[in-house]
C-alpha atoms as a PDB file:
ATOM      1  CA  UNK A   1     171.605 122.090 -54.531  1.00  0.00           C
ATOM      2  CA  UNK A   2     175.504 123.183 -54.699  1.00  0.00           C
ATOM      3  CA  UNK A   3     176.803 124.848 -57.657  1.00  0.00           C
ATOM      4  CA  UNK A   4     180.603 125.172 -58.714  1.00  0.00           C
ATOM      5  CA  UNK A   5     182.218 127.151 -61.704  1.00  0.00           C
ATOM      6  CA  UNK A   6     183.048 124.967 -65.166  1.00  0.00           C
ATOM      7  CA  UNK A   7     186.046 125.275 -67.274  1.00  0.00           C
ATOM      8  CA  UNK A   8     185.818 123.855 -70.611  1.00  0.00           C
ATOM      9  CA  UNK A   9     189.246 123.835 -72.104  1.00  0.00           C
ATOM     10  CA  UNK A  10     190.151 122.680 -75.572  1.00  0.00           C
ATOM     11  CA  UNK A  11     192.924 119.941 -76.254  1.00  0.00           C
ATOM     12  CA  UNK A  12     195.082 118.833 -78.478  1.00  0.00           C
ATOM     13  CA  UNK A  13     192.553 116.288 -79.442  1.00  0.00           C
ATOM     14  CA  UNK A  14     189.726 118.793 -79.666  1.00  0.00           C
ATOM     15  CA  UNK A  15     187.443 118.280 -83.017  1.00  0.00           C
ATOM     16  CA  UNK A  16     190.755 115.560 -84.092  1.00  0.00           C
ATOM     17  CA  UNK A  17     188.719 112.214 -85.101  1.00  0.00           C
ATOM     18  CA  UNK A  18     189.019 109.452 -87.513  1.00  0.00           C
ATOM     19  CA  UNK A  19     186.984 108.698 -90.561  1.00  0.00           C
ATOM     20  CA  UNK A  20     184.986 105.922 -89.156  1.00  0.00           C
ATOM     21  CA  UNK A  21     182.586 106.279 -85.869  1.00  0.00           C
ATOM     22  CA  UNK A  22     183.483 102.508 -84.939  1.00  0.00           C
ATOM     23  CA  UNK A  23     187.765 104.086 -84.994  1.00  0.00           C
ATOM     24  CA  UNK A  24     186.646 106.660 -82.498  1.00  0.00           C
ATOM     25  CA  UNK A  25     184.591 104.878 -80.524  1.00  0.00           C
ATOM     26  CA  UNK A  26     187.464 102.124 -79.594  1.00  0.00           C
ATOM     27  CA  UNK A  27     190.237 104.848 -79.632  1.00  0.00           C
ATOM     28  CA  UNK A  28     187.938 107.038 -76.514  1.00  0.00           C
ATOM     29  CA  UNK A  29     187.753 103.807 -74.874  1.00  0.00           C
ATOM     30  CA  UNK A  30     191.395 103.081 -74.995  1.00  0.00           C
ATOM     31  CA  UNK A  31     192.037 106.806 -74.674  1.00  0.00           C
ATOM     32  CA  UNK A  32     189.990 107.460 -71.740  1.00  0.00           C
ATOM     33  CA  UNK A  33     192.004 104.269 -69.981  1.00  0.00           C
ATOM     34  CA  UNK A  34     195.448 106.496 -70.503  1.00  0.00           C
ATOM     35  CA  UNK A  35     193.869 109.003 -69.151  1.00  0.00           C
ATOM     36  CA  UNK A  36     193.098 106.983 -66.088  1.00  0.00           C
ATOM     37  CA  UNK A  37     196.542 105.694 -66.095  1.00  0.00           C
ATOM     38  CA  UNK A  38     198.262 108.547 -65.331  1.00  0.00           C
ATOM     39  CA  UNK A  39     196.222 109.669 -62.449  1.00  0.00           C
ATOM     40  CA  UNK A  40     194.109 112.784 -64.662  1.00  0.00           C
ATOM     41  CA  UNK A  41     190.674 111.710 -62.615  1.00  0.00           C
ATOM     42  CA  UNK A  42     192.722 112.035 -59.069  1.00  0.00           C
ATOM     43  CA  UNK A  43     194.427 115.327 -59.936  1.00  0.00           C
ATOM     44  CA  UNK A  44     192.975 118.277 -58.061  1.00  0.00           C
ATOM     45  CA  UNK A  45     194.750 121.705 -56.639  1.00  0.00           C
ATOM     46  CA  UNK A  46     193.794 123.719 -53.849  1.00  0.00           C
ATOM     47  CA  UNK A  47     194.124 127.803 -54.179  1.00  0.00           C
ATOM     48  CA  UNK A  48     193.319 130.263 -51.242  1.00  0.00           C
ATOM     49  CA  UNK A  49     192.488 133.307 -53.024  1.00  0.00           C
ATOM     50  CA  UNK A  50     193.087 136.395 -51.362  1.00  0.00           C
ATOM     51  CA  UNK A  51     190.918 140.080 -52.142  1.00  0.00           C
ATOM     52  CA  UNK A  52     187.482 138.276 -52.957  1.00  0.00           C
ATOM     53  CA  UNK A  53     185.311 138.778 -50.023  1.00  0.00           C
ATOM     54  CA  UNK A  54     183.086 135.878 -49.173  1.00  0.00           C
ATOM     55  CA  UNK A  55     185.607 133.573 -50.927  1.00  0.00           C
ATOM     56  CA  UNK A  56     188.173 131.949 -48.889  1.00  0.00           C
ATOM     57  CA  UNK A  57     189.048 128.354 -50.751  1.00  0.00           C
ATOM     58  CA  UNK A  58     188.596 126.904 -54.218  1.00  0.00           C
ATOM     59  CA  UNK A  59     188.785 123.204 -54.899  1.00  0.00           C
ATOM     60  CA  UNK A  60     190.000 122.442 -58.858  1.00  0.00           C
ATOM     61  CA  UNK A  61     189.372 118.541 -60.017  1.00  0.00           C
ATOM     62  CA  UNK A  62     189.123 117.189 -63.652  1.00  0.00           C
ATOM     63  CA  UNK A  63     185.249 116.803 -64.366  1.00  0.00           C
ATOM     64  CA  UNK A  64     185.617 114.795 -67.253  1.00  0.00           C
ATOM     65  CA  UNK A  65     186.830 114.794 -70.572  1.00  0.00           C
ATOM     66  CA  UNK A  66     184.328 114.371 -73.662  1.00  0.00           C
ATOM     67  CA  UNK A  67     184.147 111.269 -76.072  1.00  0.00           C
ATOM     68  CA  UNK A  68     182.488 113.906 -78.283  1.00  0.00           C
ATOM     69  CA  UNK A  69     184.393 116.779 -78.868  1.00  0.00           C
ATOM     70  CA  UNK A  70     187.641 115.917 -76.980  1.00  0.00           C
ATOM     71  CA  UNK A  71     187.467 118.836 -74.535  1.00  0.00           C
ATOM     72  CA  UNK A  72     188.366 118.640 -70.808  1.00  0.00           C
ATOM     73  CA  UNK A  73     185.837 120.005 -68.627  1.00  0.00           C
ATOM     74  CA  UNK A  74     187.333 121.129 -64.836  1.00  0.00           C
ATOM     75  CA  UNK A  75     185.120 122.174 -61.648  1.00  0.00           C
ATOM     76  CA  UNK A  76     186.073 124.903 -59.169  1.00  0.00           C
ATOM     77  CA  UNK A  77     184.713 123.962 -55.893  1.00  0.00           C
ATOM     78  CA  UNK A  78     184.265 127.126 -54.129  1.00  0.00           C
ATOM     79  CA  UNK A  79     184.645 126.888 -50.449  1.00  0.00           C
ATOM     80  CA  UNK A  80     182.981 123.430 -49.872  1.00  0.00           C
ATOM     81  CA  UNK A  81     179.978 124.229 -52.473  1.00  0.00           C
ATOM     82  CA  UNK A  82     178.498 127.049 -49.865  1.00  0.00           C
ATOM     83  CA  UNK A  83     177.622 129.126 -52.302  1.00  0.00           C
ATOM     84  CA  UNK A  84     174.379 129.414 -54.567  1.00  0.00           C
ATOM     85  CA  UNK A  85     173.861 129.927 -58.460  1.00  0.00           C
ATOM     86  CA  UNK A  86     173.898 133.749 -58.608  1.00  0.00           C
ATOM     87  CA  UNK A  87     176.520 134.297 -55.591  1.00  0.00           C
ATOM     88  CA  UNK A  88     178.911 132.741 -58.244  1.00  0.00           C
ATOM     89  CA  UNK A  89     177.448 134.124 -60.839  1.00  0.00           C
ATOM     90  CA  UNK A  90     177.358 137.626 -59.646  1.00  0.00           C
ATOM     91  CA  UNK A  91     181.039 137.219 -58.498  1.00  0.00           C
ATOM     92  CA  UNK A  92     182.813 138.959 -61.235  1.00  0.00           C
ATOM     93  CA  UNK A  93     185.512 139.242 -59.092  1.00  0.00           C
ATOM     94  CA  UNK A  94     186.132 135.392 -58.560  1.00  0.00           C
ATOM     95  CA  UNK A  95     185.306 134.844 -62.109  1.00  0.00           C
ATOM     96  CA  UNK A  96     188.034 137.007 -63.291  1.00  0.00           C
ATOM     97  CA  UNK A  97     190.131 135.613 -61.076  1.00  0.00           C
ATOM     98  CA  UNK A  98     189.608 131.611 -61.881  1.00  0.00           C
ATOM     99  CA  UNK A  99     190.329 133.330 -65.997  1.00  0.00           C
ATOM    100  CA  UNK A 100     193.048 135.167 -65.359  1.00  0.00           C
ATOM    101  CA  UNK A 101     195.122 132.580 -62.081  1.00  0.00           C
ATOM    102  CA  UNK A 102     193.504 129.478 -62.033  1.00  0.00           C
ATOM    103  CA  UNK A 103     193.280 128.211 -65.461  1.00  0.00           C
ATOM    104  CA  UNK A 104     196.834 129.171 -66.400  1.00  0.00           C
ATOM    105  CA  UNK A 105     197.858 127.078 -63.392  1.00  0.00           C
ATOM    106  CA  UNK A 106     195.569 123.986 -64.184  1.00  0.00           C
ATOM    107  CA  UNK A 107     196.864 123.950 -67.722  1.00  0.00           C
ATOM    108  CA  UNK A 108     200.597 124.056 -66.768  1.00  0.00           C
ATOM    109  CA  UNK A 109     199.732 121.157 -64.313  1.00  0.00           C
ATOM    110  CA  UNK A 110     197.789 119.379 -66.298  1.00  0.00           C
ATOM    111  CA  UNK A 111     200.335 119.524 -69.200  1.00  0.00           C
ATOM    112  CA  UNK A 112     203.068 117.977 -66.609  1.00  0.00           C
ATOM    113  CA  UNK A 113     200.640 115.071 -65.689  1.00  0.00           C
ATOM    114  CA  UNK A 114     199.684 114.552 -69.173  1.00  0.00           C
ATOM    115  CA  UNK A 115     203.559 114.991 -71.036  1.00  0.00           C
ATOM    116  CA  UNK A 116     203.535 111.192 -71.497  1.00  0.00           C
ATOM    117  CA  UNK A 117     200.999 110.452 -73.959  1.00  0.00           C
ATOM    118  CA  UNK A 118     202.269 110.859 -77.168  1.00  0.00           C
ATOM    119  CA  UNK A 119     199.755 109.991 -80.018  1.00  0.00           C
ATOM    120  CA  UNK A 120     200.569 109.128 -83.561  1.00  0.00           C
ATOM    121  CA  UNK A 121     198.449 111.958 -85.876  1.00  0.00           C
ATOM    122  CA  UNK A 122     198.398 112.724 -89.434  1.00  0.00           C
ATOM    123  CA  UNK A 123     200.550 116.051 -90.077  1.00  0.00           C
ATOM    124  CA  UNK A 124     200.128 116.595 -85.831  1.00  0.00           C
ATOM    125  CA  UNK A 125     196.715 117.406 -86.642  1.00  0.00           C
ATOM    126  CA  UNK A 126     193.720 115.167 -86.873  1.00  0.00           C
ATOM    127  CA  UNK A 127     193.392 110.871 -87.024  1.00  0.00           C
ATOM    128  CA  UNK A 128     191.798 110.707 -90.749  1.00  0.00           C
ATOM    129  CA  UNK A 129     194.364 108.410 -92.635  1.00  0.00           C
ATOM    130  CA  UNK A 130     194.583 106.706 -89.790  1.00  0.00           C
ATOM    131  CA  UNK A 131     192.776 103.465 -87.866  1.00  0.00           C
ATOM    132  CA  UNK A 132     192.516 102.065 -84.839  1.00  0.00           C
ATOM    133  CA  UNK A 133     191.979  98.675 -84.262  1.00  0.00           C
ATOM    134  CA  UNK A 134     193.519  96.329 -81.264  1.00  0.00           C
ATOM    135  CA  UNK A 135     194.404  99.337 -79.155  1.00  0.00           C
ATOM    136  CA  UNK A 136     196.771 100.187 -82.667  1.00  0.00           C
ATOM    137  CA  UNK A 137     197.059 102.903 -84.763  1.00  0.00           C
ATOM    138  CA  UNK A 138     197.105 102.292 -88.408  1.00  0.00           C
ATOM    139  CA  UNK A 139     198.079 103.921 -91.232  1.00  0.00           C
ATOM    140  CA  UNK A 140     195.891 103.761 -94.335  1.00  0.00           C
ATOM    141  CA  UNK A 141     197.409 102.978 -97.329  1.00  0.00           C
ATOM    142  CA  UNK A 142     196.806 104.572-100.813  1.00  0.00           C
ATOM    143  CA  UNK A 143     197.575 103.055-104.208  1.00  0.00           C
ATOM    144  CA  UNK A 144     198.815 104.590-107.824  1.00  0.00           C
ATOM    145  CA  UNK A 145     200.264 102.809-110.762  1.00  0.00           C
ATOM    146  CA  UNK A 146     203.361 104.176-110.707  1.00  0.00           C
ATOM    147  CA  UNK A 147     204.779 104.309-106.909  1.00  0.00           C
ATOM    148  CA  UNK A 148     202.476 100.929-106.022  1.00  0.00           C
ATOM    149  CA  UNK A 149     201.351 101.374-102.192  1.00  0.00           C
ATOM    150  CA  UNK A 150     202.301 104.368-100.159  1.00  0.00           C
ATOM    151  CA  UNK A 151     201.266 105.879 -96.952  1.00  0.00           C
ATOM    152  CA  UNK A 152     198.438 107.951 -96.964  1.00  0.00           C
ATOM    153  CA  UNK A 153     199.117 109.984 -94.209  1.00  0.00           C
ATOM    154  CA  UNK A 154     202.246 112.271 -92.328  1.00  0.00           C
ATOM    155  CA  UNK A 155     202.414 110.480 -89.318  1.00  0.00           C
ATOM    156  CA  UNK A 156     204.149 112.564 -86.042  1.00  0.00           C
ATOM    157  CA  UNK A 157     203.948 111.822 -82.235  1.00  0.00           C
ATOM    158  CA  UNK A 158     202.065 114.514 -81.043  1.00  0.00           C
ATOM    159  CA  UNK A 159     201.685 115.152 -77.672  1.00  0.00           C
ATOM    160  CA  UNK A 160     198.409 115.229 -75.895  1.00  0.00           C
ATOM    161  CA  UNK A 161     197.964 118.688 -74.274  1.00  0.00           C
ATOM    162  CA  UNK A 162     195.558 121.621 -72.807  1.00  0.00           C
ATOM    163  CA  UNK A 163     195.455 124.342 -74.790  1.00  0.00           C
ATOM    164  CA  UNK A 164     194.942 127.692 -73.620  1.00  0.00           C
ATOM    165  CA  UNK A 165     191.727 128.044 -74.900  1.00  0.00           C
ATOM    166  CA  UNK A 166     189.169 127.960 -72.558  1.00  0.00           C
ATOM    167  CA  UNK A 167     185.980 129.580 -70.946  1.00  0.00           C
ATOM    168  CA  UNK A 168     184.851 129.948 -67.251  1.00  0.00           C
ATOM    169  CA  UNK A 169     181.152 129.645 -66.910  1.00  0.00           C
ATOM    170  CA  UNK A 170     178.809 128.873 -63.747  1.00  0.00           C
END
């Protein structure tokens, strides 16, 4: 059995859904296809780490990001999957490493793969007023007496991003 290091990093999207499961469900479809698009699932990055004994390459590729939650999960390959659970584990070293030179890297790369997908949010922050139908984003509309129909939502482009909020974990 091979083991690799996990890095769960948090997105612009993360815990940013819409009011109805059905909205969601079609937008991660659609979503997951931009992904795709611009090559996320083909990325990876090679580092040769220097000062960690027993350690001499490590392998980054996307994992997968989650429907759920909206959080990007990344594998560390280290050295062709030679090494067992506690060997990695143990490593404090390598962890410390991956935390402190390796995830600032994959976010600034992933961030340049990623700068074209701009997605329509309420306020920049979440997808409540909004629905998503047709591969479309709509805007709910509200109603009062005296203004008639308005917009319920601030609408902005917000780009998708990783945020540098992650954790390293075997």
């Amino acid at each position: 059995m091979y083991y690799d290091i996990s890095i769960r990093f948090k997105t612009s999207l993360s815990n940013a859904f819409f009011y109805g499961d059905e909205d969601n469900d079609r937008f991660n479809e659609w979503f997951g296809e931009q992904l795709s698009k611009v090559g996320l699932y083909h990325w990876e990055m090679i580092d040769n780490p220097t000062g960690i004994e027993g350690v001499s390459e490590l392998k980054i590729v996307v994992n997968y990001f989650d429907a759920d939650d909206h959080n990007m999960f990344v594998s560390v390959h280290v050295d062709n999957d030679t090494h067992d659970f506690d060997e990695l584990a143990d490593n404090q070293v390598l962890l410390d490493y991956i935390e402190r030179n390796i995830a600032p890297k994959v976010i600034d790369e992933l961030n340049d793969l990623l700068s074209g997908i701009l997605l329509p949010m309420n306020e920049g922050n979440d997808f409540y007023q909004l629905k998503f139908d047709g591969n479309e984003f709509y805007c709910l509309l509200g109603y009062s007496e005296k203004f008639g129909f308005y917009p319920m939502g601030r609408l902005q482009n917000t780009p998708f991003v990783v945020e540098d909020d992650f954790e390293v974990y075997v």
